[in-house]
N, C-alpha and C. Protein backbone atom coordinates (compact mmCIF):
# COMPACT_ATOMS: atom_id res chain seq x y z
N UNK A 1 -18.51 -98.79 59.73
CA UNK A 1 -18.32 -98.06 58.49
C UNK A 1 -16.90 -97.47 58.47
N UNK A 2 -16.22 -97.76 57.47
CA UNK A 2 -14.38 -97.12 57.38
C UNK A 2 -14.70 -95.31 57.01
N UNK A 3 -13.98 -94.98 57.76
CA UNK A 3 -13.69 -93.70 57.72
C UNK A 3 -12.96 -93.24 56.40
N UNK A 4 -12.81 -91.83 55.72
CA UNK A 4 -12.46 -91.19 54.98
C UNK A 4 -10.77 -91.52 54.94
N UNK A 5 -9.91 -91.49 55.87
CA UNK A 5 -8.69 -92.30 55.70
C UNK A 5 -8.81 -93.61 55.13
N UNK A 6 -9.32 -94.26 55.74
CA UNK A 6 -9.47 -95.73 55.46
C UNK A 6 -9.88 -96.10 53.94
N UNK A 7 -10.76 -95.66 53.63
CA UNK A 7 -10.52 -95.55 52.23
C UNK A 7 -10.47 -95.44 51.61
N UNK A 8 -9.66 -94.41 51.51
CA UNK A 8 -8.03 -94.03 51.09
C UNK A 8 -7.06 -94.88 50.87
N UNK A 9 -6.73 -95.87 51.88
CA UNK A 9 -5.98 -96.48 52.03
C UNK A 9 -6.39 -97.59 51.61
N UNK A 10 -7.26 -97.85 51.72
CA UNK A 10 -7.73 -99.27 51.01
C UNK A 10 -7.83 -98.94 49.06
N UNK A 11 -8.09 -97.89 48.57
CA UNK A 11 -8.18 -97.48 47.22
C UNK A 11 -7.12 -97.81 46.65
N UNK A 12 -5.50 -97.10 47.75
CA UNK A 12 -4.52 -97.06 47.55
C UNK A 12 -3.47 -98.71 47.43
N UNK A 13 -4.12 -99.21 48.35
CA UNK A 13 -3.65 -100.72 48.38
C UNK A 13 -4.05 -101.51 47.03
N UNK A 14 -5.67 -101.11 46.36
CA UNK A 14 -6.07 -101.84 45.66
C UNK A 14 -5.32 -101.36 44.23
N UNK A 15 -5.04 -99.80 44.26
CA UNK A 15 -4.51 -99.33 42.78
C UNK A 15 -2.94 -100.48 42.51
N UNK A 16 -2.63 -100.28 43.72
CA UNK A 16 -1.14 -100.93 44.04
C UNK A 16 -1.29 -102.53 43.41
N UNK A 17 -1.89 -102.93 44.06
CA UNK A 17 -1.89 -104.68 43.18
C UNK A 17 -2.51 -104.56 42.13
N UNK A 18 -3.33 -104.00 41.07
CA UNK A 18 -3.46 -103.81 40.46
C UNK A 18 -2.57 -103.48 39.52
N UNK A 19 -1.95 -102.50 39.81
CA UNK A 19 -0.45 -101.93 39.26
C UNK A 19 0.27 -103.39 39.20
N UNK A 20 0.53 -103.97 40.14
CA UNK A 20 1.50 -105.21 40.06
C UNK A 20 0.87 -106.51 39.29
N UNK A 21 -0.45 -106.72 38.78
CA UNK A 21 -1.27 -107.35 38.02
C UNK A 21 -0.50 -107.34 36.57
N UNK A 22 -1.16 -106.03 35.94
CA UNK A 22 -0.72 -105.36 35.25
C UNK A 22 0.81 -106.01 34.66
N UNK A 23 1.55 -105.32 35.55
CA UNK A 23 3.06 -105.57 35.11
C UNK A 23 3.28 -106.78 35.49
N UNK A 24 2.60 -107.78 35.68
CA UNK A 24 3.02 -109.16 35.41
C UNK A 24 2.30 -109.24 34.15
N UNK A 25 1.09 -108.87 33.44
CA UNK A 25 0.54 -109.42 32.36
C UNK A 25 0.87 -108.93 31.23
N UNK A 26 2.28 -107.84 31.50
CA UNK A 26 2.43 -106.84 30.82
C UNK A 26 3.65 -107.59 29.89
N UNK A 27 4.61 -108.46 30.85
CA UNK A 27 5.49 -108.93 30.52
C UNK A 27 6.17 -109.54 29.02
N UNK A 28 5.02 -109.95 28.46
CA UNK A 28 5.26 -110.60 27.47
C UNK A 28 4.47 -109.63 26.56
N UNK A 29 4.44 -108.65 26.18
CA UNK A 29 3.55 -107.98 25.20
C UNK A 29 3.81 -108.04 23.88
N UNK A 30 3.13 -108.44 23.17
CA UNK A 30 2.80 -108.50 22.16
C UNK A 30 2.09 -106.91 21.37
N UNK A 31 2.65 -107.11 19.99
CA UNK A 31 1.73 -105.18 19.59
C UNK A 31 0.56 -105.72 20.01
N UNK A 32 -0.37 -106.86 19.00
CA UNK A 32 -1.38 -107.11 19.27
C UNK A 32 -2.25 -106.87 20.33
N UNK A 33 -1.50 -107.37 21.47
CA UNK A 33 -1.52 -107.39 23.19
C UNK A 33 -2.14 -105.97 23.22
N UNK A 34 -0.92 -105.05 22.90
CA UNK A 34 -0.80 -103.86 23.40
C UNK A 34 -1.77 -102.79 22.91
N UNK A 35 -2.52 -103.20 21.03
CA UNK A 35 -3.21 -102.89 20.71
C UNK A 35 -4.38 -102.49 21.39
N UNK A 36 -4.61 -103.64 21.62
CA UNK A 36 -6.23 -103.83 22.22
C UNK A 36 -6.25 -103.66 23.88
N UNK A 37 -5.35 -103.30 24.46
CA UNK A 37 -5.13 -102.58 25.91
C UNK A 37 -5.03 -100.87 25.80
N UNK A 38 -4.50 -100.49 25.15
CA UNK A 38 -4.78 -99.20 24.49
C UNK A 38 -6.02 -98.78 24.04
N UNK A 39 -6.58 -99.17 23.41
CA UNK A 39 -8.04 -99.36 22.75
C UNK A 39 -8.87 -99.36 23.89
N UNK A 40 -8.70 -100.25 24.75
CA UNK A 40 -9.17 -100.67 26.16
C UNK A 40 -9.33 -98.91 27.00
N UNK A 41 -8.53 -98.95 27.08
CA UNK A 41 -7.96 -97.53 27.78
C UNK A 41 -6.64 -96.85 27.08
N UNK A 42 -6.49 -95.65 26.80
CA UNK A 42 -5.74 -94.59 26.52
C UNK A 42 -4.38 -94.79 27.58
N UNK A 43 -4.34 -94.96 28.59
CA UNK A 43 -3.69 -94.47 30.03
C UNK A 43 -2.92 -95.79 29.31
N UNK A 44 -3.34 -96.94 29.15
CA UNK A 44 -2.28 -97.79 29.04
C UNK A 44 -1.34 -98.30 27.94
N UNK A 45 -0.99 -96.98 27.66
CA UNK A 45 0.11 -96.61 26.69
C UNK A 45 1.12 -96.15 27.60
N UNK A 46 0.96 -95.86 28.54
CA UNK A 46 2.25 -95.63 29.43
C UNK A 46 3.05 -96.63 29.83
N UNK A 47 2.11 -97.80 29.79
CA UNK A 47 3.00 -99.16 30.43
C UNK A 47 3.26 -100.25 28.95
N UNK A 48 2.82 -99.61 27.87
CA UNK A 48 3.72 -100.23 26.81
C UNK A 48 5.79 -99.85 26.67
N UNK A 49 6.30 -100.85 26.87
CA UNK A 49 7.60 -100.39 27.22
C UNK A 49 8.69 -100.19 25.89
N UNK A 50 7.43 -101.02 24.31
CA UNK A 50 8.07 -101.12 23.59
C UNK A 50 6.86 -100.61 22.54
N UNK A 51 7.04 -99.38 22.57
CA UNK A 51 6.26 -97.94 21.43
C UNK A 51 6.50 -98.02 20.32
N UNK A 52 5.53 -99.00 19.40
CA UNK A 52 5.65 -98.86 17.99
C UNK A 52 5.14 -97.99 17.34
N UNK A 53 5.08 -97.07 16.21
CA UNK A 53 3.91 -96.09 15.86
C UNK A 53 2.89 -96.83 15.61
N UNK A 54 2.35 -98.04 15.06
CA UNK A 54 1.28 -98.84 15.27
C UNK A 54 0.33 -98.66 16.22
N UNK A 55 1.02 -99.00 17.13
CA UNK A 55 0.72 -99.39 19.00
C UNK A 55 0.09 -97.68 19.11
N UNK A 56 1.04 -96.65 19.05
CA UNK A 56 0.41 -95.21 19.36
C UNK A 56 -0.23 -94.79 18.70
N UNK A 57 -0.32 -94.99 17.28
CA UNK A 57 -1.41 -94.41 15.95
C UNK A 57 -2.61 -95.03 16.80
N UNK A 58 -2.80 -96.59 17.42
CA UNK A 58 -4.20 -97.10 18.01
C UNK A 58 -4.79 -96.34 18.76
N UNK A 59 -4.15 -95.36 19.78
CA UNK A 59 -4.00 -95.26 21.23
C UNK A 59 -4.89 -93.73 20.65
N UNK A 60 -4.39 -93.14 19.98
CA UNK A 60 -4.54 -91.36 19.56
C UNK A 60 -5.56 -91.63 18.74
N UNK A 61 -6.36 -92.60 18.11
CA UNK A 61 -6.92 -92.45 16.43
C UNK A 61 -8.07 -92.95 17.03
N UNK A 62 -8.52 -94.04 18.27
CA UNK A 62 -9.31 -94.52 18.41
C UNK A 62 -10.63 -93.60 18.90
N UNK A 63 -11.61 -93.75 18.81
CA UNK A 63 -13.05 -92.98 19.18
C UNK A 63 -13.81 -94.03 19.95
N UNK A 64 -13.12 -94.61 21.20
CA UNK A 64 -13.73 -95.65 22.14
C UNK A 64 -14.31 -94.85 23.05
N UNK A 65 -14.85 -95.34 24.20
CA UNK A 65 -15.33 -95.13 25.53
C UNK A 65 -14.42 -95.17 26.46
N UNK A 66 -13.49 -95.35 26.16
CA UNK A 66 -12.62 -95.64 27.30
C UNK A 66 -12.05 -94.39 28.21
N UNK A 67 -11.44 -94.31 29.50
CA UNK A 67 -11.33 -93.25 30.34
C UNK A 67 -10.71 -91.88 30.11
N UNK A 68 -9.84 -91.85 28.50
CA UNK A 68 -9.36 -90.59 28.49
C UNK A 68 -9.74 -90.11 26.74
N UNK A 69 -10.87 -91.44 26.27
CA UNK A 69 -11.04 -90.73 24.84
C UNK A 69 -12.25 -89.22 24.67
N UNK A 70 -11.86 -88.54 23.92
CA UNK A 70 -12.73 -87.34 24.23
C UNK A 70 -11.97 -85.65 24.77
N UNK A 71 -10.61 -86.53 25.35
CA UNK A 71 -9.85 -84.94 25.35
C UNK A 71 -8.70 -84.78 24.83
N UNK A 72 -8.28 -86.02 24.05
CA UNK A 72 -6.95 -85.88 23.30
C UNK A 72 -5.54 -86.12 24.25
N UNK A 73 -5.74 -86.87 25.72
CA UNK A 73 -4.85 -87.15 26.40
C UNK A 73 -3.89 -88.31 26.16
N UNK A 74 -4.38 -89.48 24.82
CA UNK A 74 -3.23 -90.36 24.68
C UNK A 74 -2.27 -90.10 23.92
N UNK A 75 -2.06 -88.54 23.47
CA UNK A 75 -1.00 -88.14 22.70
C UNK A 75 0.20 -88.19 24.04
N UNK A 76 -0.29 -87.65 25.05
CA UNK A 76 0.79 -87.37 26.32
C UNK A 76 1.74 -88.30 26.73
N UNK A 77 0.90 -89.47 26.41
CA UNK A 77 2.17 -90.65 26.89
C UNK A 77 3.02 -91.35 25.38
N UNK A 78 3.19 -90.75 24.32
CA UNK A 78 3.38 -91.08 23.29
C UNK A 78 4.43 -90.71 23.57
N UNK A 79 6.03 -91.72 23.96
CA UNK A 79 7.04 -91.68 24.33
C UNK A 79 7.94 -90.69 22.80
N UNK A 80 7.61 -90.89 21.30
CA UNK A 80 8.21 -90.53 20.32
C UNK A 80 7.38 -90.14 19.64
N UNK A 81 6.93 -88.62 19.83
CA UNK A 81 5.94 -88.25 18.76
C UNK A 81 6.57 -88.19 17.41
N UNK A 82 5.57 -88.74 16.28
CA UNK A 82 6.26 -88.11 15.06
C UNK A 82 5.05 -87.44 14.30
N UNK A 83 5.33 -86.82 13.14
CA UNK A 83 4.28 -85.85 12.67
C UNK A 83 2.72 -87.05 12.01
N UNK A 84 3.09 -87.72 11.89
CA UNK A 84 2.15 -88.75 11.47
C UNK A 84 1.24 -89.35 13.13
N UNK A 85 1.64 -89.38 14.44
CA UNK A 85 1.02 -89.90 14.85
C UNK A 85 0.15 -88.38 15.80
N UNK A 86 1.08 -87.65 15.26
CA UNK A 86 0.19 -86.19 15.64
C UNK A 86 -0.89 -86.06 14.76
N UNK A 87 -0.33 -85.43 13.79
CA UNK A 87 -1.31 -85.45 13.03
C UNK A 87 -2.95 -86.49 12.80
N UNK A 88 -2.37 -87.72 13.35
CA UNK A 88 -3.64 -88.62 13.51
C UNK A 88 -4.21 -88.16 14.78
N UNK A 89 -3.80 -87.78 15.77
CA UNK A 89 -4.32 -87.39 16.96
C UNK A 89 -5.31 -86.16 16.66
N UNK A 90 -4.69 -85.18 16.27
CA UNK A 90 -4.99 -83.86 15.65
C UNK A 90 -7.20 -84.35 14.65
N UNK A 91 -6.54 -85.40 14.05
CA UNK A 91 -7.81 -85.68 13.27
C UNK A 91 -8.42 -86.14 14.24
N UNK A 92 -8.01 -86.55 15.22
CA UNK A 92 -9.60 -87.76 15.96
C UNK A 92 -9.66 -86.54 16.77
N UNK A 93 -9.15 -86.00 17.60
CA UNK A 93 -9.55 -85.02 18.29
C UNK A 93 -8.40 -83.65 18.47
N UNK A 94 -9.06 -82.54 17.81
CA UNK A 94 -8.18 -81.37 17.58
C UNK A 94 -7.50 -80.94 18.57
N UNK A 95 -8.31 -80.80 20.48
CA UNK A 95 -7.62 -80.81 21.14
C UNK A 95 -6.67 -81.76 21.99
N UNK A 96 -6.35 -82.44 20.96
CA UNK A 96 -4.91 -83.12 21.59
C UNK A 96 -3.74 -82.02 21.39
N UNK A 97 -3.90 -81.60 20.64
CA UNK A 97 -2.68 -80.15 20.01
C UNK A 97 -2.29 -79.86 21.45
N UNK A 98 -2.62 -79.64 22.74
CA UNK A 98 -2.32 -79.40 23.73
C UNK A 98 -1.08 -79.96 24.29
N UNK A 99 -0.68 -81.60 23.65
CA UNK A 99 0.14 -82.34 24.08
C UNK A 99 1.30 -82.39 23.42
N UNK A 100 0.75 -81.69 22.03
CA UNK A 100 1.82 -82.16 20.86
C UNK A 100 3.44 -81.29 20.87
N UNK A 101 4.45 -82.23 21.58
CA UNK A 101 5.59 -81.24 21.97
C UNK A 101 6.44 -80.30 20.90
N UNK A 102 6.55 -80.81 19.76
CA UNK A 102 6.70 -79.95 18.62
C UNK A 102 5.90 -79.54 17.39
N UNK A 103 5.00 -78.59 17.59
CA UNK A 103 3.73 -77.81 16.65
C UNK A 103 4.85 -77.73 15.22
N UNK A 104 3.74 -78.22 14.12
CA UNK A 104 4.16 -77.78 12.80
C UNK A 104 2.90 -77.32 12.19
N UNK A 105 2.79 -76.60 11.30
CA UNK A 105 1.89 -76.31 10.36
C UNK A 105 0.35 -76.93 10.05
N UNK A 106 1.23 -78.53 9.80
CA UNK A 106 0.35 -79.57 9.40
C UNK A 106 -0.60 -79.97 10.44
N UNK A 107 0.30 -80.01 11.05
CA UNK A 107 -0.50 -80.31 12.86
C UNK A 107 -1.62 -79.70 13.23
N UNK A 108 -1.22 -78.06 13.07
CA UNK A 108 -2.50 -77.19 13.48
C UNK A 108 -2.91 -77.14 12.89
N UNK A 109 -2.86 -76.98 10.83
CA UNK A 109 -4.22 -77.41 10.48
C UNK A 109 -5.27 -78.12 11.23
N UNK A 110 -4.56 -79.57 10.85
CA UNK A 110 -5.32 -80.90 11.09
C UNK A 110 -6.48 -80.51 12.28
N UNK A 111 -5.54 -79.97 13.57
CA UNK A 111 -6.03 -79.86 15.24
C UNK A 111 -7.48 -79.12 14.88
N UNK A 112 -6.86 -77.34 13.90
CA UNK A 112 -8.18 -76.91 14.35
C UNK A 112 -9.25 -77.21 13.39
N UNK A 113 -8.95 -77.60 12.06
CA UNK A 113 -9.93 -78.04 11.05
C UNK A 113 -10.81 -79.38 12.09
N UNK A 114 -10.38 -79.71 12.90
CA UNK A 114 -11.32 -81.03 13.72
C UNK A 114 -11.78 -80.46 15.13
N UNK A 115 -11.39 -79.41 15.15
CA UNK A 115 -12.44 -78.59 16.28
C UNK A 115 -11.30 -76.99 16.48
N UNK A 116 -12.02 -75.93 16.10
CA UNK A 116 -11.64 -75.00 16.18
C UNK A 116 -11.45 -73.89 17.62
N UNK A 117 -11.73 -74.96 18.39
CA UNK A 117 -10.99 -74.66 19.93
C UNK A 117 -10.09 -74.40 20.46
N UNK A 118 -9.42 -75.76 18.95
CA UNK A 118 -7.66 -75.82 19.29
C UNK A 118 -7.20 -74.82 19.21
N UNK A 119 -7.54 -73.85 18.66
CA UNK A 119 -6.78 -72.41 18.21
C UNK A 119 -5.81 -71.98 19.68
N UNK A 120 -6.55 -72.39 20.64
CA UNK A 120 -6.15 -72.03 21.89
C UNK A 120 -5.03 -72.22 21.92
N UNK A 121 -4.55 -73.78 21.36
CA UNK A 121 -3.05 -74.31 21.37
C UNK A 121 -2.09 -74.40 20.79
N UNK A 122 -2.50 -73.52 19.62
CA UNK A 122 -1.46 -72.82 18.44
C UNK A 122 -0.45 -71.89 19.19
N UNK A 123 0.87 -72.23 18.89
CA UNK A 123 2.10 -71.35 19.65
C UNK A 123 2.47 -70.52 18.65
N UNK A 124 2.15 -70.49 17.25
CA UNK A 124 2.60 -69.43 16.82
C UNK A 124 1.66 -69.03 15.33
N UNK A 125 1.87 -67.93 14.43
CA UNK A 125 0.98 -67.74 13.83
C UNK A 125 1.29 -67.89 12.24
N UNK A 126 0.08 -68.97 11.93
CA UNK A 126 0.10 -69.80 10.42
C UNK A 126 -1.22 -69.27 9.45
N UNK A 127 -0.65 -69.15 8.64
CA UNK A 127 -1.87 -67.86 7.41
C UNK A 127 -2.61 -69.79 7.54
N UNK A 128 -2.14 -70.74 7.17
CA UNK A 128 -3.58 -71.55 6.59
C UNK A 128 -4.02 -71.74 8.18
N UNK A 129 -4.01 -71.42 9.35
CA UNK A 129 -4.82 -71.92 10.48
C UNK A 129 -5.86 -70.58 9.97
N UNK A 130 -4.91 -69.38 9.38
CA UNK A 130 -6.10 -68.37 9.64
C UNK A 130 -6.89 -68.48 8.62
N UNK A 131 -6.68 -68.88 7.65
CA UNK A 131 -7.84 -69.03 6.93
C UNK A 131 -9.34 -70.13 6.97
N UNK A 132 -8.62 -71.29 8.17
CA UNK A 132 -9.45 -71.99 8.66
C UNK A 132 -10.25 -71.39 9.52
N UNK A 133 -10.03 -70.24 9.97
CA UNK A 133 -10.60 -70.10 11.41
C UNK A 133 -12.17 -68.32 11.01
N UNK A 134 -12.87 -68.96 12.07
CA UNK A 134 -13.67 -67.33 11.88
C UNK A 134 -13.47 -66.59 13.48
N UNK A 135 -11.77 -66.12 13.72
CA UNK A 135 -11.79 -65.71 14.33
C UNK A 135 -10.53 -64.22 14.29
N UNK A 136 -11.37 -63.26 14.41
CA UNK A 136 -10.95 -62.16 13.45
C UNK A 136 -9.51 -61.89 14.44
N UNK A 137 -9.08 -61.97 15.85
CA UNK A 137 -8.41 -61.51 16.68
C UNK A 137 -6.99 -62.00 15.96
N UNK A 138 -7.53 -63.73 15.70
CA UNK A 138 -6.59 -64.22 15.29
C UNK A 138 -6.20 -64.37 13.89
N UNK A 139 -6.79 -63.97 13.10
CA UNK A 139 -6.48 -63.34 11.76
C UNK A 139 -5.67 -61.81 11.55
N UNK A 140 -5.87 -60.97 12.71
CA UNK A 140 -5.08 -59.82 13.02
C UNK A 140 -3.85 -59.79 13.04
N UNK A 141 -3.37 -60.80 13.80
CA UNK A 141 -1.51 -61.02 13.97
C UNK A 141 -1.23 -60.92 12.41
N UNK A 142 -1.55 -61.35 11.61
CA UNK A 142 -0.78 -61.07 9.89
C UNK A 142 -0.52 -60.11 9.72
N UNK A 143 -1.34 -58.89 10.28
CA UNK A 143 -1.47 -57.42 9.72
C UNK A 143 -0.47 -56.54 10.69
């Protein structure tokens, strides 16, 4: 039976060719390609090398099964956010707002009108988040 190092090291060997799989099949990408690998999984928007908003609107908008849909993490590898592919993120899942490197207005609507959690990840304070929200602490900052 392999010991707790071992594998480790065998996990580590296998992520590794895998990784090198990958970036051979990666080579020739197509959006299409890249579409439906995204879709596939979230994470593999990192190894798209050529980021269309297409390709990232898929990646943020989708409501799959795949390993990172559910917390709003394919905004993170979205090499060029723009307010459109936030904002789509924002609608499929509010807490992506966590990722979104420049907050506008529209954004945090969108984030907390699709789950009012996001409030958490609001950096600064917007009368229409507060009127979205039933949370009196944060309706206070106006006053």
């Amino acid at each position: 039976m392999a010991t707790k190092e071992e594998k480790h090291i065998s996990w580590g060997e296998d992520y590794y060719r895998l990784n090198k799989v990958l970036e051979y099949r990666w080579r020739e990408e197509t959006d299409e390609f890249c579409i439906k690998q995204v879709k596939r999984d979230c994470f593999n928007l990192s190894l798209v090398k050529n980021q269309t908003e297409e390709i990232c609107l898929a990646a943020v908008s989708y409501h799959g099964v795949g390993t990172c849909y559910g917390n709003g993490k394919a905004l993170q590898d979205v090499r060029h956010q723009t307010d459109k592919i936030c904002i789509a993120a924002a609608n499929s899942n509010g807490l992506s707002l966590r990722y979104v490197r420049k907050q506008t207005e529209a954004i945090c609507v969108a984030a907390v009108t699709e789950n009012e959690a996001a409030l958490e990840f609001v950096e600064k304070y917007y009368k229409s988040v507060a009127d979205i929200v039933d949370n009196e602490e944060y309706k206070n900052l106006l006053k």
